[in-house]
C-alpha atoms as a PDB file:
ATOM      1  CA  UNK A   1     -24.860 -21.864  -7.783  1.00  0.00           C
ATOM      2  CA  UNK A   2     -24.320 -25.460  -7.973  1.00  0.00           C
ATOM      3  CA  UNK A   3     -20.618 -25.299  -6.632  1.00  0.00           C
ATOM      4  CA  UNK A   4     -21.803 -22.949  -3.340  1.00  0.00           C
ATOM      5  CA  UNK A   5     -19.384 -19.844  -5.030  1.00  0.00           C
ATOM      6  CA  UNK A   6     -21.957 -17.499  -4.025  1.00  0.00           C
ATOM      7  CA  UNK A   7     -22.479 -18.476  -0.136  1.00  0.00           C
ATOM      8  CA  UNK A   8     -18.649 -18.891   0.142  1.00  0.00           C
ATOM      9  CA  UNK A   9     -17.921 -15.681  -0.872  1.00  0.00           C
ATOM     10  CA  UNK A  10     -20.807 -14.214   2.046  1.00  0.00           C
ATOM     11  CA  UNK A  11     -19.124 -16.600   4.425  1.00  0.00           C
ATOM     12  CA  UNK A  12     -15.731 -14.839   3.834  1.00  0.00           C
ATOM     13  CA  UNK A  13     -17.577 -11.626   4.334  1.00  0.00           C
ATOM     14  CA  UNK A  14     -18.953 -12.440   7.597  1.00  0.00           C
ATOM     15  CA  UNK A  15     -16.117 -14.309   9.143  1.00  0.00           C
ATOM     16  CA  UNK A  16     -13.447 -11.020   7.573  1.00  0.00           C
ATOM     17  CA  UNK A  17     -16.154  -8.947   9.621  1.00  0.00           C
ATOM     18  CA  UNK A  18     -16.203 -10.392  12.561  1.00  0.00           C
ATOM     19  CA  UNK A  19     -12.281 -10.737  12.488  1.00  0.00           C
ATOM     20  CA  UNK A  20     -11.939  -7.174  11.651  1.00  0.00           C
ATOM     21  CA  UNK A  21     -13.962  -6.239  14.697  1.00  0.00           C
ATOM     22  CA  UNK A  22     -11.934  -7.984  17.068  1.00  0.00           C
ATOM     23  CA  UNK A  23      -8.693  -6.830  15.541  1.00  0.00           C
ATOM     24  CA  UNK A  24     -10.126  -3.267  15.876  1.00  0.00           C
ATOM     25  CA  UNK A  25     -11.192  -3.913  19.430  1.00  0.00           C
ATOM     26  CA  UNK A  26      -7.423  -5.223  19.965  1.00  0.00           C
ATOM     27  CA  UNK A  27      -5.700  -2.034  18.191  1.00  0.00           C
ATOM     28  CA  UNK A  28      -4.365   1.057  20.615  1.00  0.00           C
ATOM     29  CA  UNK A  29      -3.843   3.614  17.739  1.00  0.00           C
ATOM     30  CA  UNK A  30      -4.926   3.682  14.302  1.00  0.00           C
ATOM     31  CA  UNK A  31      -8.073   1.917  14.870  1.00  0.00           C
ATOM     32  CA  UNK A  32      -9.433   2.384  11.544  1.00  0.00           C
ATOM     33  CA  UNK A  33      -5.907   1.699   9.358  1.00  0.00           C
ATOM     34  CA  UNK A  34      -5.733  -1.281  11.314  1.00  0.00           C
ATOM     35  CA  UNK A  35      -8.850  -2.570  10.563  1.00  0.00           C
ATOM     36  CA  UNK A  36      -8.827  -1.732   6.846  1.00  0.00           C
ATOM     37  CA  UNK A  37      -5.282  -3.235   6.243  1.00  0.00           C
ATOM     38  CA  UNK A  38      -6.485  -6.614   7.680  1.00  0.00           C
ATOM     39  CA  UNK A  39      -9.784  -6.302   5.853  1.00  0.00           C
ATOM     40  CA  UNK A  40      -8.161  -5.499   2.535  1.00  0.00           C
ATOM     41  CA  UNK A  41      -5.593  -8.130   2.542  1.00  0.00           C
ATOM     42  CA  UNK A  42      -7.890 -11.316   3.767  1.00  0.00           C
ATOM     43  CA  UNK A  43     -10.541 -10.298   1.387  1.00  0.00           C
ATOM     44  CA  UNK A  44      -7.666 -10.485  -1.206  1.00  0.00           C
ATOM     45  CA  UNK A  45      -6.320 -13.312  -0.643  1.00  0.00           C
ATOM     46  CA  UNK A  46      -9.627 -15.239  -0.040  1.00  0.00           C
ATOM     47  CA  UNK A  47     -10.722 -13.938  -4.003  1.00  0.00           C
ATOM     48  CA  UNK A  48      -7.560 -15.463  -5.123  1.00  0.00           C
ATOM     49  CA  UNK A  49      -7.629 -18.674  -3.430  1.00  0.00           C
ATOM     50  CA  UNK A  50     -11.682 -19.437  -3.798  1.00  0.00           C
ATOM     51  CA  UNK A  51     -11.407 -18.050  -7.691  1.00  0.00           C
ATOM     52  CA  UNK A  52      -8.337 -20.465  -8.494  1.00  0.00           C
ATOM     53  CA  UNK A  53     -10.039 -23.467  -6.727  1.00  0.00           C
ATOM     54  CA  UNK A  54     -13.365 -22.905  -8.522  1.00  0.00           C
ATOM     55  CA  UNK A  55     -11.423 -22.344 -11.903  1.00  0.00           C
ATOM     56  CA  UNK A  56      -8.991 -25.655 -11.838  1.00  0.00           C
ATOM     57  CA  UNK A  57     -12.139 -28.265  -9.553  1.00  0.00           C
ATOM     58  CA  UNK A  58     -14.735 -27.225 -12.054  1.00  0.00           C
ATOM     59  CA  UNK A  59     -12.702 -27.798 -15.166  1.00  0.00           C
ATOM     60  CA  UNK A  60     -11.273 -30.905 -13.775  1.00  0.00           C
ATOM     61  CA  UNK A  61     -14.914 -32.196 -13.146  1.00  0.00           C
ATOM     62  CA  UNK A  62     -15.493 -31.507 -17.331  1.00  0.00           C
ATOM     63  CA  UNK A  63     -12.469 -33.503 -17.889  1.00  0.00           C
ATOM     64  CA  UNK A  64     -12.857 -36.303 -15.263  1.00  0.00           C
ATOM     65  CA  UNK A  65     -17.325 -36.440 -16.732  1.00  0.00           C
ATOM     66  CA  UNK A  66     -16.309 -36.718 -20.298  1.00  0.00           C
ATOM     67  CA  UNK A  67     -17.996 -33.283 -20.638  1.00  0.00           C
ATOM     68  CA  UNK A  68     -14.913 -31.824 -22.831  1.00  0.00           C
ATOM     69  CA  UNK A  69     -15.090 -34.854 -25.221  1.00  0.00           C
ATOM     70  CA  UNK A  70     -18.707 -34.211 -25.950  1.00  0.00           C
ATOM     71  CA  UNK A  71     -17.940 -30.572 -26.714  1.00  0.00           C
ATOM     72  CA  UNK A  72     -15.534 -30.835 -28.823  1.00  0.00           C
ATOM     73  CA  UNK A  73     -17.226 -33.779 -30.661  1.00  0.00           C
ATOM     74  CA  UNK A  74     -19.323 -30.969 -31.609  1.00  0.00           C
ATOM     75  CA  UNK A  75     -18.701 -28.196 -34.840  1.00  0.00           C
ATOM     76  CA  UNK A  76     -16.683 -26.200 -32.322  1.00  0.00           C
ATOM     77  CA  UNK A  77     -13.645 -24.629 -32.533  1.00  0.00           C
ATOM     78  CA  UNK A  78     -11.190 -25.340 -29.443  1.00  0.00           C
ATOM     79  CA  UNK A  79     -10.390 -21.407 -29.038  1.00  0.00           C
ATOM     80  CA  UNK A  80     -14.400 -21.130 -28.629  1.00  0.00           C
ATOM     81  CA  UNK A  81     -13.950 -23.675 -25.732  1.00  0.00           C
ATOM     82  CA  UNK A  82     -11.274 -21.577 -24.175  1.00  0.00           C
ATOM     83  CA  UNK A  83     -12.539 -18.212 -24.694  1.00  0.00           C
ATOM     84  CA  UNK A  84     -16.231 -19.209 -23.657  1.00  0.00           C
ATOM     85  CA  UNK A  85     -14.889 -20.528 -20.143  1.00  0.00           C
ATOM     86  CA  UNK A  86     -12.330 -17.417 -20.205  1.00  0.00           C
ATOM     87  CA  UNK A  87     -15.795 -14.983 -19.891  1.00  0.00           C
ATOM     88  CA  UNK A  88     -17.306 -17.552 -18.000  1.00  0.00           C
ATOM     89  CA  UNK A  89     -15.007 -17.410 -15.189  1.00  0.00           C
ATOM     90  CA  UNK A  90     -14.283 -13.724 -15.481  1.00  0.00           C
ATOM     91  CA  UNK A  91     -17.853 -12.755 -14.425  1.00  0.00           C
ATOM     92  CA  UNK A  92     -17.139 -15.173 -11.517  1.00  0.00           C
ATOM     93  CA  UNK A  93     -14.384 -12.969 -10.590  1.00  0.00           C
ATOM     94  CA  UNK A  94     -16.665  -9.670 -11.518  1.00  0.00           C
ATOM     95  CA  UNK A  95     -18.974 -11.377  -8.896  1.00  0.00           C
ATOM     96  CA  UNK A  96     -16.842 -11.987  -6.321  1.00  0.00           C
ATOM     97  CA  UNK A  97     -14.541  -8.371  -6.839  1.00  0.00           C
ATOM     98  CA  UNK A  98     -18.112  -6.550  -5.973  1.00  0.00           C
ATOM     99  CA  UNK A  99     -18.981  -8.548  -3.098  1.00  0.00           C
ATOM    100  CA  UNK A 100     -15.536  -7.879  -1.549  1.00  0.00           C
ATOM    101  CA  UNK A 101     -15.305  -4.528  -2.595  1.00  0.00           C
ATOM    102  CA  UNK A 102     -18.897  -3.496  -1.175  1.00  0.00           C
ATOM    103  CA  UNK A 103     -17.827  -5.240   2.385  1.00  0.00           C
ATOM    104  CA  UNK A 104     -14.875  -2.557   2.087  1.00  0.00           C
ATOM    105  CA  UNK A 105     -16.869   0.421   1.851  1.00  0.00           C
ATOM    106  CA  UNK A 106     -17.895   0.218   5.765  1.00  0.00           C
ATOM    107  CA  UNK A 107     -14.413   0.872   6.140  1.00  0.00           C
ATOM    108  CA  UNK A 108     -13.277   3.226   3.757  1.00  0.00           C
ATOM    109  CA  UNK A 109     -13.548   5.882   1.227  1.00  0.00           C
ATOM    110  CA  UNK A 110     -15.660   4.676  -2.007  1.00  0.00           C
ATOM    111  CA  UNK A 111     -13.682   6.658  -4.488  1.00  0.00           C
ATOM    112  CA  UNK A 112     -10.376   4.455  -3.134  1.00  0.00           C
ATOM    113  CA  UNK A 113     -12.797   1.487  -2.823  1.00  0.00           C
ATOM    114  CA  UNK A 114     -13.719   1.705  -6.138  1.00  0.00           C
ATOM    115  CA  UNK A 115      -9.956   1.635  -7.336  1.00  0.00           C
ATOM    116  CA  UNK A 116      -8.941  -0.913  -5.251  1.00  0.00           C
ATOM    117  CA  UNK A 117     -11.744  -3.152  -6.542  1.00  0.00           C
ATOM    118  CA  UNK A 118     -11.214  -2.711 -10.621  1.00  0.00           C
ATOM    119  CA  UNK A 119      -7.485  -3.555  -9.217  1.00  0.00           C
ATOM    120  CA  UNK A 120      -8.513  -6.657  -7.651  1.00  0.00           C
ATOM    121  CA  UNK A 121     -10.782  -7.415 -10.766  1.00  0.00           C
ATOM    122  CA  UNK A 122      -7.386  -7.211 -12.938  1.00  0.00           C
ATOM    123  CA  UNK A 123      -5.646  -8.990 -10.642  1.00  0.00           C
ATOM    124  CA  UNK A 124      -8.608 -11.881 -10.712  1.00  0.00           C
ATOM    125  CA  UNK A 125      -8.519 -12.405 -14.275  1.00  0.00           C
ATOM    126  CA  UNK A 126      -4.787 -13.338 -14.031  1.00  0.00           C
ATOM    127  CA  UNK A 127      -5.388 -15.528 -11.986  1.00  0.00           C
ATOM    128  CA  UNK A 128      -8.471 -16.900 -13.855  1.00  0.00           C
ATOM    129  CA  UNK A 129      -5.987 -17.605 -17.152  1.00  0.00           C
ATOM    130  CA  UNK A 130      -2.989 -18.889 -15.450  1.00  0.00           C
ATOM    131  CA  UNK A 131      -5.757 -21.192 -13.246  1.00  0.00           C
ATOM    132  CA  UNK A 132      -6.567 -22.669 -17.067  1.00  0.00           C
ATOM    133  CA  UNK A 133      -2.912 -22.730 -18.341  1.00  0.00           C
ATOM    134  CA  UNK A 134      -1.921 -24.616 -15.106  1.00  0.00           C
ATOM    135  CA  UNK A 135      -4.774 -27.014 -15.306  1.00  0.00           C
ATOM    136  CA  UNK A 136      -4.427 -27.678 -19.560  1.00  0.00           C
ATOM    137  CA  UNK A 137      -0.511 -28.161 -18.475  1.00  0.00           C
ATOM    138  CA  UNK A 138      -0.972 -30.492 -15.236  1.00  0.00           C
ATOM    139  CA  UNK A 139      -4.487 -31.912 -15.543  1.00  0.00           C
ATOM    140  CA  UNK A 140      -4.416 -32.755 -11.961  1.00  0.00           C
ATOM    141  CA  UNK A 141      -6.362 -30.653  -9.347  1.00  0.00           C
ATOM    142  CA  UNK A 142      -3.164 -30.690  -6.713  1.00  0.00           C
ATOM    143  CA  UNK A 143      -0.799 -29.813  -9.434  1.00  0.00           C
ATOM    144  CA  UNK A 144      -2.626 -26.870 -11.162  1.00  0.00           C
ATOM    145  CA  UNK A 145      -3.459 -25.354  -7.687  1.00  0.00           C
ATOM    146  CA  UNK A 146       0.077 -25.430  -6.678  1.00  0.00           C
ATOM    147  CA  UNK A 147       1.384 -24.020 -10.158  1.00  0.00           C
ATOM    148  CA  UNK A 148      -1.057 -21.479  -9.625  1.00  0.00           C
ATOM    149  CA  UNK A 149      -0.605 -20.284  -5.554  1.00  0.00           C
ATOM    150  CA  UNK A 150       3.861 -20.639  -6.443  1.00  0.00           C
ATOM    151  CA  UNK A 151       3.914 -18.462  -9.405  1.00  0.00           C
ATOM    152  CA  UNK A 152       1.200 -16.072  -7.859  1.00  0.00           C
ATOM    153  CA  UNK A 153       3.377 -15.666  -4.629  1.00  0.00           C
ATOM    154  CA  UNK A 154       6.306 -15.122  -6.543  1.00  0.00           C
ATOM    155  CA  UNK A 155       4.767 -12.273  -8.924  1.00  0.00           C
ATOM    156  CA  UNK A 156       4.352 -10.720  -5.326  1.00  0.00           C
ATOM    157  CA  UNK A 157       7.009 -10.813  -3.749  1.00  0.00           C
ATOM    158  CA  UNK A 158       9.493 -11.054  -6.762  1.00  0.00           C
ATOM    159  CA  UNK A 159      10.367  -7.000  -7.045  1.00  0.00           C
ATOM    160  CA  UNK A 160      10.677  -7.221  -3.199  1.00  0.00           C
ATOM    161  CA  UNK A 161      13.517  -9.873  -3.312  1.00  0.00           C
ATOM    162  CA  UNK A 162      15.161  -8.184  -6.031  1.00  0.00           C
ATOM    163  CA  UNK A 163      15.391  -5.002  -4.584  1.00  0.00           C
ATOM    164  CA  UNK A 164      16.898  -6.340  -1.067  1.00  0.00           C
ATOM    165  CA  UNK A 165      19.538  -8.624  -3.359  1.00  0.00           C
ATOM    166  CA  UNK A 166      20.054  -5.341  -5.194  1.00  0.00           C
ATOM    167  CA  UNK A 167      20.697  -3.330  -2.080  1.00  0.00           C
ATOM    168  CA  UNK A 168      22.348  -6.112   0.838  1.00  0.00           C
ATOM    169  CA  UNK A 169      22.894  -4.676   4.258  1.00  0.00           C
ATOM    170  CA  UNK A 170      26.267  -6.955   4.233  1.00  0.00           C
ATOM    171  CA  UNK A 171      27.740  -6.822   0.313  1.00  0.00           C
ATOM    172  CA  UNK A 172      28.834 -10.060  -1.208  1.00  0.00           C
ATOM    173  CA  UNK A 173      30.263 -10.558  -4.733  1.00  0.00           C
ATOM    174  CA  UNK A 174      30.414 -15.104  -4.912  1.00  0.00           C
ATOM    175  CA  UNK A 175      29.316 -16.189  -8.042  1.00  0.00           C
ATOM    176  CA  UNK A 176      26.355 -17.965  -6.419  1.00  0.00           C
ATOM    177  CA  UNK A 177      25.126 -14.900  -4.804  1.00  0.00           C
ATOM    178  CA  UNK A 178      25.292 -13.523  -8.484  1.00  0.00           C
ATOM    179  CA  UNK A 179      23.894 -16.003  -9.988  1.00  0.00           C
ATOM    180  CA  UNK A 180      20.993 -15.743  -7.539  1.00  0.00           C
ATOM    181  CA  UNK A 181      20.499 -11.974  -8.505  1.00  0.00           C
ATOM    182  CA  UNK A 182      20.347 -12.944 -11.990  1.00  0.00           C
ATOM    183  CA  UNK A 183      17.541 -15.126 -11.518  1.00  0.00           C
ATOM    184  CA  UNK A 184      15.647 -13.154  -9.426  1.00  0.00           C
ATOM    185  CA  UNK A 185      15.678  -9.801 -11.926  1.00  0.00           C
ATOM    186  CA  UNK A 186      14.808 -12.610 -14.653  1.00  0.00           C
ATOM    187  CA  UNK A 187      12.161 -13.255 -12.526  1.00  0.00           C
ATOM    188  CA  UNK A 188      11.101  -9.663 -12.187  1.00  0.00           C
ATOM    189  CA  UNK A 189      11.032  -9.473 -16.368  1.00  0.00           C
ATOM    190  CA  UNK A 190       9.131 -12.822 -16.816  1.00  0.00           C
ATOM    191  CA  UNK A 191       6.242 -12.461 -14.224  1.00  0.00           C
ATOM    192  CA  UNK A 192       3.471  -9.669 -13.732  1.00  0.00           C
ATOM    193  CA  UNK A 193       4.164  -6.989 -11.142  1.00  0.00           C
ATOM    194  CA  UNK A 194       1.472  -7.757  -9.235  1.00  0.00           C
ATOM    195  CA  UNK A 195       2.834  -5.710  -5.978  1.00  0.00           C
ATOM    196  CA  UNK A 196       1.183  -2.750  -7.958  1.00  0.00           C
ATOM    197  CA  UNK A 197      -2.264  -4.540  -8.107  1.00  0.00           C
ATOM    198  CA  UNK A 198      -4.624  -3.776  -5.514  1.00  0.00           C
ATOM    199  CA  UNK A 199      -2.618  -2.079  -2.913  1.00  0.00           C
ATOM    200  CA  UNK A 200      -3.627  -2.192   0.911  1.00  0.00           C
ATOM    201  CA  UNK A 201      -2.314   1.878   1.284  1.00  0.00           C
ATOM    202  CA  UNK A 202      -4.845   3.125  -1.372  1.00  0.00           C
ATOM    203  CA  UNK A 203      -7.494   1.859   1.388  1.00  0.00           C
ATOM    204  CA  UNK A 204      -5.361   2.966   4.609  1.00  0.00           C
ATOM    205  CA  UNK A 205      -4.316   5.632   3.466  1.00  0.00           C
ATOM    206  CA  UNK A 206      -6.349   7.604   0.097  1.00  0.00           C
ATOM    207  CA  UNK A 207      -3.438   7.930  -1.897  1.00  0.00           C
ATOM    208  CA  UNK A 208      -5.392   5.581  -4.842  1.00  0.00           C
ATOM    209  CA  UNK A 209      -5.720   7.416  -7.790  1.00  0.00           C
ATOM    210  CA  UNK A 210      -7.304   6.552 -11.072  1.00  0.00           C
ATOM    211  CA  UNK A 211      -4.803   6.937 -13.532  1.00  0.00           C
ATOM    212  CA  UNK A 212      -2.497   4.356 -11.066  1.00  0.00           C
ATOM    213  CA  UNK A 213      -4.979   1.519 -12.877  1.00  0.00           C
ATOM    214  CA  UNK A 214      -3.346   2.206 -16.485  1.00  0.00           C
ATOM    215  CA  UNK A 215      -0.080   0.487 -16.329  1.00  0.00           C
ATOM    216  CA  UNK A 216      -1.953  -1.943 -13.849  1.00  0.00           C
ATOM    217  CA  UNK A 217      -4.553  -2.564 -17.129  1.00  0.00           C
ATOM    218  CA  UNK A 218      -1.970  -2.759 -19.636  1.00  0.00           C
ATOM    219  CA  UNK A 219       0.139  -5.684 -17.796  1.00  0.00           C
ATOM    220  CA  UNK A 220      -3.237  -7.777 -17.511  1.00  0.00           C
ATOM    221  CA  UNK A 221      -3.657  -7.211 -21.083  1.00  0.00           C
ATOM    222  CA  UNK A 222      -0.205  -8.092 -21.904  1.00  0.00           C
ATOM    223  CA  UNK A 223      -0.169 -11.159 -19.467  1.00  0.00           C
ATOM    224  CA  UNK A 224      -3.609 -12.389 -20.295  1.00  0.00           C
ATOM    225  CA  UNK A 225      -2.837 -12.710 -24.131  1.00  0.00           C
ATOM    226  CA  UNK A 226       0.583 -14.571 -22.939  1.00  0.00           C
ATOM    227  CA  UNK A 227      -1.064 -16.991 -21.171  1.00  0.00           C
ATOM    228  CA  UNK A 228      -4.120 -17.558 -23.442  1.00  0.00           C
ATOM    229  CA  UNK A 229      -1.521 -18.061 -26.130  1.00  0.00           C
ATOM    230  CA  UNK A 230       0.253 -20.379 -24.130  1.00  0.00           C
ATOM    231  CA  UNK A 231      -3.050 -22.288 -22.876  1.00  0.00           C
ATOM    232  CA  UNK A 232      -4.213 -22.329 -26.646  1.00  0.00           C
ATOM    233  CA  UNK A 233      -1.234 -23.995 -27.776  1.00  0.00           C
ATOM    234  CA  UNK A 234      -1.285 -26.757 -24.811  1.00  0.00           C
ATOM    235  CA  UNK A 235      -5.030 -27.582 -25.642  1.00  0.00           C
ATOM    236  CA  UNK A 236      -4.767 -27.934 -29.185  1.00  0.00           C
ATOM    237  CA  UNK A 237      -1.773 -30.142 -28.947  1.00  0.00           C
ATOM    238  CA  UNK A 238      -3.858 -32.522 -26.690  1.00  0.00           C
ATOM    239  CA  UNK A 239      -5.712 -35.623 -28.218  1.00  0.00           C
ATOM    240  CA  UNK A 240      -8.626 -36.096 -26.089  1.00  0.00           C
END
């Protein structure tokens, strides 16, 4: 309440609403896919960008106030620290994943609304525990954000690049070019496959189904321990 969360997230409803409209008003065919597509993927990308700035500024401001001393000059474990702003921030996300989600259900079905919005959820608390390992890492607001928004970009796009170096229009065989591929399916072992998290066609187009959230769930379990392992290890290394 203090930080406005709550009347930024109804600001990015209104203005995706009244930007949806007008796109609507602008498409010739496939009024309503158009609309939903647009709606769906601002209303994602807002959750990630307010939910990752809200993460790294308010733990920043506990740093910065001297607030994180005082805790831990307390009888309390550091992985109590972590874990207790872990939940914290993860029913911020909760919050902001049914705000979103109820905007969508003007638009489409609720069944595939529902889906999409336990997706985005998932998707949220990744973004929630690499926000933390980021900031433990950098300390700086700037640094963390950017850590956050690079690696985030490239778990979307990374199976994307791979499969177009995989499959050239024009084939090439230099050693850099090889190298490159290398890299790039590293890249598609290392980071979360987040082009299966909250998908736009689910919305546009109904083919969401339940049982699509499982391997979706079991990569933000796998990827959430990773990086609360990792964040544990960089906070308990630090002397504050």
């Amino acid at each position: 309440m203090r930080n406005r969360l709550l009347w930024l997230s109804l600001l990015v409803v209104a203005v995706s609403f009244g930007l949806v409209e007008f796109i609507g008003d602008l498409a010739i065919t496939e009024h309503r896919v158009t609309q939903v597509a647009v709606l769906a993927a601002f209303l994602r990308l807002s959750s990630v960008v307010i939910l990752a700035m809200f993460v790294v500024s308010s733990t920043v401001r506990e740093l910065q106030d001297k607030t994180l001393e005082m805790i831990l000059a307390m009888p309390i474990h550091r992985s109590s620290y972590y874990l207790g702003k872990l939940t914290g921030f993860v029913q911020v996300a909760i919050i902001i994943a049914v705000i979103f989600s109820t905007m969508l259900m003007l638009y489409a079905p609720v069944e595939q609304v529902m889906i999409w919005g336990i997706s985005l959820l998932l998707e949220l608390v990744l973004v929630v525990a690499l926000g933390l390992v980021m900031l433990f890492t950098f300390n700086q607001i700037p640094a963390a954000l950017a850590g956050v928004f690079i690696i985030y970009a490239a778990s979307r796009t990374a199976t994307s690049i791979y499969l177009m170096a995989t499959y050239p229009i024009i084939p090439h065989t230099s050693t850099a070019q090889k190298f490159m591929d290398s890299f790039v399916e590293l890249l598609t072992w290392l980071l979360p496959d987040l082009h299966r998290f909250t998908q736009t066609e689910w919305l546009a187009h109904g083919t969401g189904e339940f049982a699509m959230l499982v391997p979706v769930l079991g990569q933000t379990m796998i990827y959430l321990l990773l990086l609360s392992a990792i964040a544990l290890f960089d906070f308990y290394r630090k002397n504050f």
